[in-house]
N, C-alpha and C. Protein backbone atom coordinates (compact mmCIF):
# COMPACT_ATOMS: atom_id res chain seq x y z
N UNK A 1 33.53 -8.80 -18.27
CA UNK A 1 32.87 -10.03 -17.87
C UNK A 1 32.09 -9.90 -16.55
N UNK A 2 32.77 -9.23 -15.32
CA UNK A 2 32.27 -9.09 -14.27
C UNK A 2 30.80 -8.40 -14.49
N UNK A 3 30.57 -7.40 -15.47
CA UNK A 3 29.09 -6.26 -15.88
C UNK A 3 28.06 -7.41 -16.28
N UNK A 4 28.63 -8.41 -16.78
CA UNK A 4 27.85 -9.36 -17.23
C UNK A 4 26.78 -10.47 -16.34
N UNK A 5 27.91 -10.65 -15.39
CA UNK A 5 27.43 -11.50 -14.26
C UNK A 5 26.68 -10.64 -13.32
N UNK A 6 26.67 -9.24 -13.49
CA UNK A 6 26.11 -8.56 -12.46
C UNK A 6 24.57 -8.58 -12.85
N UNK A 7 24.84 -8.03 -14.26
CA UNK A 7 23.15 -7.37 -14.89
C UNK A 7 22.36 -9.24 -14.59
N UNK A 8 22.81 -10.31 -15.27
CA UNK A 8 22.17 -11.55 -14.90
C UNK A 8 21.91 -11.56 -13.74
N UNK A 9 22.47 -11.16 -12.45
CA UNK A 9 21.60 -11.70 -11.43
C UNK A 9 21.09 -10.82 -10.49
N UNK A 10 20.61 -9.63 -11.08
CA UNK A 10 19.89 -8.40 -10.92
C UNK A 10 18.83 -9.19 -11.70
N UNK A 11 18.68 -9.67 -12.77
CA UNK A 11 17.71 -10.02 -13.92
C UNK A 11 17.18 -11.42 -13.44
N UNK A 12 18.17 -12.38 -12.70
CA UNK A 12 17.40 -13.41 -11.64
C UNK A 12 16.82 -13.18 -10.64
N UNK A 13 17.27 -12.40 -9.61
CA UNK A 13 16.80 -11.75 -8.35
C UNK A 13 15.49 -11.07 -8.44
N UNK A 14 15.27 -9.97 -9.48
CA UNK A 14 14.20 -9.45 -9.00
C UNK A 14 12.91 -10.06 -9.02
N UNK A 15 12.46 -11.18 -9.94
CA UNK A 15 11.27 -12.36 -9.57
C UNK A 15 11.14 -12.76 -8.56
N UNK A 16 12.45 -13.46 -7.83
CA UNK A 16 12.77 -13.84 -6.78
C UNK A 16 12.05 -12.88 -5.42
N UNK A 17 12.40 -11.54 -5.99
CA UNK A 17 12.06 -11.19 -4.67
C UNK A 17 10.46 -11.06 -4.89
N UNK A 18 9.78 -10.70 -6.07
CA UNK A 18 8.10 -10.42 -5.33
C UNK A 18 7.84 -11.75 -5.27
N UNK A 19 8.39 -12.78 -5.88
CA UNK A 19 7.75 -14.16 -5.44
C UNK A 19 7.49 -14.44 -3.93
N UNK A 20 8.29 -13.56 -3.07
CA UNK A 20 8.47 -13.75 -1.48
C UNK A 20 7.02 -12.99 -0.94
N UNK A 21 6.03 -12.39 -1.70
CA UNK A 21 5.05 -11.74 -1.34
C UNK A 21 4.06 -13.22 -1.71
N UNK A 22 3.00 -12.72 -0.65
CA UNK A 22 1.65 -14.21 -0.47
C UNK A 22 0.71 -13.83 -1.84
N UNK A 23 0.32 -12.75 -2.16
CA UNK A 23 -0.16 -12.44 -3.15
C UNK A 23 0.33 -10.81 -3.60
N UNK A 24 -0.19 -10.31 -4.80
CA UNK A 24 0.29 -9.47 -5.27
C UNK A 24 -0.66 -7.81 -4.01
N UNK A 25 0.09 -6.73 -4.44
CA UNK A 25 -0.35 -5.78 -4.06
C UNK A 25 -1.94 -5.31 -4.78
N UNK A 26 -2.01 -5.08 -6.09
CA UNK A 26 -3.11 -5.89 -7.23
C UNK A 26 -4.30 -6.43 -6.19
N UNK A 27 -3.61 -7.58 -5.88
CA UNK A 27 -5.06 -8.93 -5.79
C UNK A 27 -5.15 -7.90 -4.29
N UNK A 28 -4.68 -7.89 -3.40
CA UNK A 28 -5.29 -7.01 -2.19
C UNK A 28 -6.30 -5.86 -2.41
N UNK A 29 -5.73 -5.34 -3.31
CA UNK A 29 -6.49 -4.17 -3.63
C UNK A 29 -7.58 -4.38 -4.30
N UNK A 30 -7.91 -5.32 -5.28
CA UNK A 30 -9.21 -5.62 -5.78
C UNK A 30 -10.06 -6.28 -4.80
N UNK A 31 -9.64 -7.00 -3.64
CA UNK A 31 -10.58 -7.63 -2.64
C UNK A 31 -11.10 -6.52 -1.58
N UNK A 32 -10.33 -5.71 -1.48
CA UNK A 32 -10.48 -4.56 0.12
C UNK A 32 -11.23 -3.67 -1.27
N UNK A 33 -10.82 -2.97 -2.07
CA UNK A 33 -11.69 -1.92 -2.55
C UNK A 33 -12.94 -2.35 -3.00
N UNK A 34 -12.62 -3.49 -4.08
CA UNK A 34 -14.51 -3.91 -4.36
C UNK A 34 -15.87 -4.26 -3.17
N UNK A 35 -14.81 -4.86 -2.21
CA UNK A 35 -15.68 -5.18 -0.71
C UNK A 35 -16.61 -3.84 -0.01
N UNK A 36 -15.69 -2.71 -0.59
CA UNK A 36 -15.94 -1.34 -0.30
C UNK A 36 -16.67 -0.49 -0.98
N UNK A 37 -17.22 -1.00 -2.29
CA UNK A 37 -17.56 -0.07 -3.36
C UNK A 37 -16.99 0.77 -3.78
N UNK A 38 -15.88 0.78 -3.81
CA UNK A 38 -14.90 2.11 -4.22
C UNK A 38 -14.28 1.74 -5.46
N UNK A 39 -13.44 3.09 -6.00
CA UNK A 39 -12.83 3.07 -7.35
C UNK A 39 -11.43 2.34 -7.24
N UNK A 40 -11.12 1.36 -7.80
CA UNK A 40 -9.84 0.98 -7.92
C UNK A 40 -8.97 2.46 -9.02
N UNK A 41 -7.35 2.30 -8.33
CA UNK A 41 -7.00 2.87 -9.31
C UNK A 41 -7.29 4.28 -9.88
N UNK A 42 -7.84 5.44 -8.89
CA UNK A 42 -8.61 6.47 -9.21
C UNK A 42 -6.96 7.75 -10.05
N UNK A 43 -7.82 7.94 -11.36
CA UNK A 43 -6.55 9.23 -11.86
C UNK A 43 -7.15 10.00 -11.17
N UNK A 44 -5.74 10.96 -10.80
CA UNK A 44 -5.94 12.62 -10.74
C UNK A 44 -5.46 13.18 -12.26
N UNK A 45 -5.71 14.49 -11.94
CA UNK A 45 -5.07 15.36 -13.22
C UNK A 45 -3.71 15.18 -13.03
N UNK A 46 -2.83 15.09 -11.90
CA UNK A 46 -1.50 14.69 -12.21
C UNK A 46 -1.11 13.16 -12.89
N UNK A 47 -2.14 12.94 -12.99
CA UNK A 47 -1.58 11.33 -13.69
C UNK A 47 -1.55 10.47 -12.85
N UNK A 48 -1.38 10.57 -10.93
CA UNK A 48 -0.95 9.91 -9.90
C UNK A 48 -2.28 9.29 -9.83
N UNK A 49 -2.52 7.89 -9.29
CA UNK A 49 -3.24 6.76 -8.79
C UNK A 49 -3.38 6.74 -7.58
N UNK A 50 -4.69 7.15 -7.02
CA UNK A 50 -5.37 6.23 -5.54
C UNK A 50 -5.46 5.20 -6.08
N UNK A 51 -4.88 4.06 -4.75
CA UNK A 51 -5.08 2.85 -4.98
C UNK A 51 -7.06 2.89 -4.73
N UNK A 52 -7.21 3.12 -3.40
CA UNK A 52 -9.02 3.05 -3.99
C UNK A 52 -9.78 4.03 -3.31
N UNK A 53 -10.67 5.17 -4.01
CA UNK A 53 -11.18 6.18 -3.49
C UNK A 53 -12.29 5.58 -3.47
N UNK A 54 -12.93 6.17 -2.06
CA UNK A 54 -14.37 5.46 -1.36
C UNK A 54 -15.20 6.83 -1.11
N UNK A 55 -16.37 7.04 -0.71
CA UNK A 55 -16.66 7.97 -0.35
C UNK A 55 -16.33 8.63 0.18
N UNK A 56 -15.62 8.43 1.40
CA UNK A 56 -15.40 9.14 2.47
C UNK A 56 -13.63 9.32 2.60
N UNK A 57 -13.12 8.12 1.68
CA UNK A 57 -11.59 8.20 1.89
C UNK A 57 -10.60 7.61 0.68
N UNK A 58 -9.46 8.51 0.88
CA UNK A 58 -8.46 8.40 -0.27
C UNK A 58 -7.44 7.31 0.08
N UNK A 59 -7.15 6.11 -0.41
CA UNK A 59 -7.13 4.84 0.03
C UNK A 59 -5.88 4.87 -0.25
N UNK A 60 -4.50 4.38 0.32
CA UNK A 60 -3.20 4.01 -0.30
C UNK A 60 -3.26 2.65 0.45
N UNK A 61 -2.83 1.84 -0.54
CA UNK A 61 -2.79 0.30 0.12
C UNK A 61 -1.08 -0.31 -0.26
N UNK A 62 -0.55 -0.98 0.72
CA UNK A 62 0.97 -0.82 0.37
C UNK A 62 1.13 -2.42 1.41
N UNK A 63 2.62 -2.88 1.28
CA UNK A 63 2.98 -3.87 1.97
C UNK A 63 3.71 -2.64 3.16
N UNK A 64 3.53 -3.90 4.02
CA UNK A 64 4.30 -2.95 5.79
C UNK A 64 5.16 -2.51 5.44
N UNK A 65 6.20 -2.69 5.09
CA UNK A 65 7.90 -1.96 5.00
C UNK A 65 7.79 -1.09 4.08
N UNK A 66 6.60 -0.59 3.26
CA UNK A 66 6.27 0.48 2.74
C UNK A 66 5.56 1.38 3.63
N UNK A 67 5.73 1.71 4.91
CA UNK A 67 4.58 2.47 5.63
C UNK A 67 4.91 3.68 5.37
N UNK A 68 5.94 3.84 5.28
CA UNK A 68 6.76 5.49 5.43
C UNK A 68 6.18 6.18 3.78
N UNK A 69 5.97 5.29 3.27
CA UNK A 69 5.56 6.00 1.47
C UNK A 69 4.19 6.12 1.27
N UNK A 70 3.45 4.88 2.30
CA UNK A 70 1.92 5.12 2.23
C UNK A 70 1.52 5.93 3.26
N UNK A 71 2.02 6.79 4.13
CA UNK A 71 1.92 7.69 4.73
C UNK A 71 1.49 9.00 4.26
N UNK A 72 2.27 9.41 3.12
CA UNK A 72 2.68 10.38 2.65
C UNK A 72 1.73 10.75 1.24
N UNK A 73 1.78 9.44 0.87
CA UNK A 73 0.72 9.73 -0.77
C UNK A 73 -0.75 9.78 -0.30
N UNK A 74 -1.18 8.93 1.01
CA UNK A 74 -2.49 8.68 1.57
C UNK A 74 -2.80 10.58 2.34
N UNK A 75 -1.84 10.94 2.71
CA UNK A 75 -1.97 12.93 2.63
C UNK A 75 -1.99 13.44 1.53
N UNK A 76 -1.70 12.96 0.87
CA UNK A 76 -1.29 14.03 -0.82
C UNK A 76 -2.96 13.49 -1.34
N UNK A 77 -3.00 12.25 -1.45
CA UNK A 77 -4.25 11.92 -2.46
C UNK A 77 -5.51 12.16 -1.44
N UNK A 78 -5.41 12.40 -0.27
CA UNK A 78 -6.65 13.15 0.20
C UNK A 78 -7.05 14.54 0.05
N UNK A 79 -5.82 15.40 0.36
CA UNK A 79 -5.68 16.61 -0.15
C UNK A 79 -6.58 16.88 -1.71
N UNK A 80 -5.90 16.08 -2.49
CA UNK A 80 -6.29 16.54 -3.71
C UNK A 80 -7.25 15.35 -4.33
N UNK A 81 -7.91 14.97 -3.64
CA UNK A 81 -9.58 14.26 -3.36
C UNK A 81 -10.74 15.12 -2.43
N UNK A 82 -10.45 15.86 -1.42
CA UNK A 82 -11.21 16.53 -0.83
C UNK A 82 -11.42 15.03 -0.31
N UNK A 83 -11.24 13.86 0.27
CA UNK A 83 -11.72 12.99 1.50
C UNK A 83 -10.75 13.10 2.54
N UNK A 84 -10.89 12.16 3.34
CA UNK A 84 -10.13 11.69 4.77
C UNK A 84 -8.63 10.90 4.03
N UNK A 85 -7.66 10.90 4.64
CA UNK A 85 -6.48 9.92 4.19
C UNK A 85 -6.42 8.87 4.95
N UNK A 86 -6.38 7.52 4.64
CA UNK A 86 -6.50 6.31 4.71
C UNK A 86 -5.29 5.17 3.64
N UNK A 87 -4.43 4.44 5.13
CA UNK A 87 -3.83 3.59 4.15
C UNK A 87 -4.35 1.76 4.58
N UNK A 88 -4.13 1.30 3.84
CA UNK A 88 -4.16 0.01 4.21
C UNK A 88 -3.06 -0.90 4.18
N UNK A 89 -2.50 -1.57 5.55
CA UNK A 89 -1.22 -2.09 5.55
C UNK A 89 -1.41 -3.31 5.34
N UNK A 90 -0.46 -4.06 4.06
CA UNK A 90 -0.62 -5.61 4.18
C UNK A 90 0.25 -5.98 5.11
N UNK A 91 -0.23 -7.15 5.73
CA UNK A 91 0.54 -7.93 6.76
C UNK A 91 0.80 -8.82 6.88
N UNK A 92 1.91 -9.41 6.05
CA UNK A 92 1.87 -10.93 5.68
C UNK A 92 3.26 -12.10 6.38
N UNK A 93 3.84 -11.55 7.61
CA UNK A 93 4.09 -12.36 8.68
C UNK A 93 4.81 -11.38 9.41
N UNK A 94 4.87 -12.18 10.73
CA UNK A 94 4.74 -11.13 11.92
C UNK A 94 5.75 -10.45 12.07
N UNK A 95 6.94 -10.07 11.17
CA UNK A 95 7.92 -9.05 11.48
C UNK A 95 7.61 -7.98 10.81
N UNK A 96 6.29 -7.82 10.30
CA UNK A 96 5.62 -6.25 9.47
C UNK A 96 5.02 -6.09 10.69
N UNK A 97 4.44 -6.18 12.07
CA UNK A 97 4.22 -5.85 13.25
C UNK A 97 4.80 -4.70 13.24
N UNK A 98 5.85 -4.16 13.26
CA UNK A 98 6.58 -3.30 13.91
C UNK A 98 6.26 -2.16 12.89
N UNK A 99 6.17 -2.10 11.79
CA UNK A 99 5.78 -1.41 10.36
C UNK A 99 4.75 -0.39 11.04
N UNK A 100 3.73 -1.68 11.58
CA UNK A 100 2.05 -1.14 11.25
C UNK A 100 2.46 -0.03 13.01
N UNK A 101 3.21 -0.53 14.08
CA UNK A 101 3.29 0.33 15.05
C UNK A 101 3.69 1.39 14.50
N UNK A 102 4.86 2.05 13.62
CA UNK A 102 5.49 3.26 13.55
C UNK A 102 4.45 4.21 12.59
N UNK A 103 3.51 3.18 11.95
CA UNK A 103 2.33 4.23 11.31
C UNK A 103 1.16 4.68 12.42
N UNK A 104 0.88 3.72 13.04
CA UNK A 104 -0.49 3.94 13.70
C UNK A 104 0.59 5.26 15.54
N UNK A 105 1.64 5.36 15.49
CA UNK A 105 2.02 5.75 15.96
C UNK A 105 1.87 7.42 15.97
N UNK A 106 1.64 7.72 14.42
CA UNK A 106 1.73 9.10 13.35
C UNK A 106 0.72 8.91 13.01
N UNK A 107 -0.45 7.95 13.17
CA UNK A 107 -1.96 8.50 12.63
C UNK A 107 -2.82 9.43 13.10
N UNK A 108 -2.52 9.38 14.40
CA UNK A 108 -3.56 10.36 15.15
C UNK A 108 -3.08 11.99 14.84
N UNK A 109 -2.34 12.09 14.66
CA UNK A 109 -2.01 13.78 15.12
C UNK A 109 -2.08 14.30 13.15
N UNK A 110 -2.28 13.20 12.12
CA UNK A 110 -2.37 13.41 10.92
C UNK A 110 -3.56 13.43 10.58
N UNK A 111 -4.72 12.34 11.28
CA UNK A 111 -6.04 12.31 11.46
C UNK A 111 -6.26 11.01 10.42
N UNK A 112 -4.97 10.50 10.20
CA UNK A 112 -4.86 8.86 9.16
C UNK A 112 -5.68 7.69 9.76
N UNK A 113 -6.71 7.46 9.07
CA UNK A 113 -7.46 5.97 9.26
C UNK A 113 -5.97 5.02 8.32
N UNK A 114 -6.35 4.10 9.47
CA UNK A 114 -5.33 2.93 9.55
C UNK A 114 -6.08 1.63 9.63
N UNK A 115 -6.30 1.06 8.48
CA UNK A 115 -6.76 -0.71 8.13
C UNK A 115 -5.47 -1.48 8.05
N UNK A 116 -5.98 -2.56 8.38
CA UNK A 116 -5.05 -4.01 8.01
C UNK A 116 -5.43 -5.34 6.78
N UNK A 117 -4.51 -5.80 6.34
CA UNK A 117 -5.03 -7.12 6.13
C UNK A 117 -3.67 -8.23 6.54
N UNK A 118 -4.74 -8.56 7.14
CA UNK A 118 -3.77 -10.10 7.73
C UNK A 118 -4.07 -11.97 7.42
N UNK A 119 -3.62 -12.01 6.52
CA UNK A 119 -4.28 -13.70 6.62
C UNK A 119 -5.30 -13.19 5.39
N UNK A 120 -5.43 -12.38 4.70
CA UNK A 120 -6.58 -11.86 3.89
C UNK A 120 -7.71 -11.84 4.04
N UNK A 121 -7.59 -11.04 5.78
CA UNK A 121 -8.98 -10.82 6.68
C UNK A 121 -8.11 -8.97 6.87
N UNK A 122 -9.18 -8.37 6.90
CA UNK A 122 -8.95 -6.77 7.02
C UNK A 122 -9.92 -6.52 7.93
N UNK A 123 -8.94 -5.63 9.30
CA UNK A 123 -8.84 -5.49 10.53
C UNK A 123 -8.74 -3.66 10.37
């Protein structure tokens, strides 16, 4: 009985939680990349997705408390783009502050362009 009550509110909860996001990761990414002329969604031969390749840069776009993961794929998908690595941090109230410091902290010595969107204005 207890397996029962568990899987249900694993199966309530997880709506719950992206409902706590202002808009989806999606809708960010179609406003910052189309604004940009770039490819939403770019395949590699591994199957893996830039969120949006631009001329000049291999785009990972992520919520703040994801910085540590968009760090890492925004090196990998430049690498194997031949551009610059570039993430874009959403910022959707002020305790992701601290997020966007521990990236822009590790951008310079990686050579990571670092955008924002805040208020769904990109900084």
């Amino acid at each position: 009985m207890p397996l029962k009550f568990f899987i249900l509110f694993l199966l309530l909860s997880t709506p719950a939680l992206a409902a706590d996001r202002l808009q989806s990761e999606n809708k960010y990414q179609e406003t910052w990349c189309g604004a940009r002329g770039g490819v939403m969604e770019y395949r590699l031969n591994n199957g893996m997705r830039v969120d949006c390749l631009t001329d000049e840069y291999a785009v990972e776009m992520d919520f703040a408390n994801k910085w540590y993961e968009s760090f890492g794929q925004a090196l990998f998908y430049a690498k194997a783009t031949k551009r610059k690595p570039a993430v874009v941090l959403i910022i959707e109230n002020k305790n992701d502050w601290i997020y966007y410091g521990r990236l822009k902290s590790i951008s310079k010595e990686s050579g990571l362009k670092i955008w924002y969107i805040e208020g769904g204005e990109t900084h």
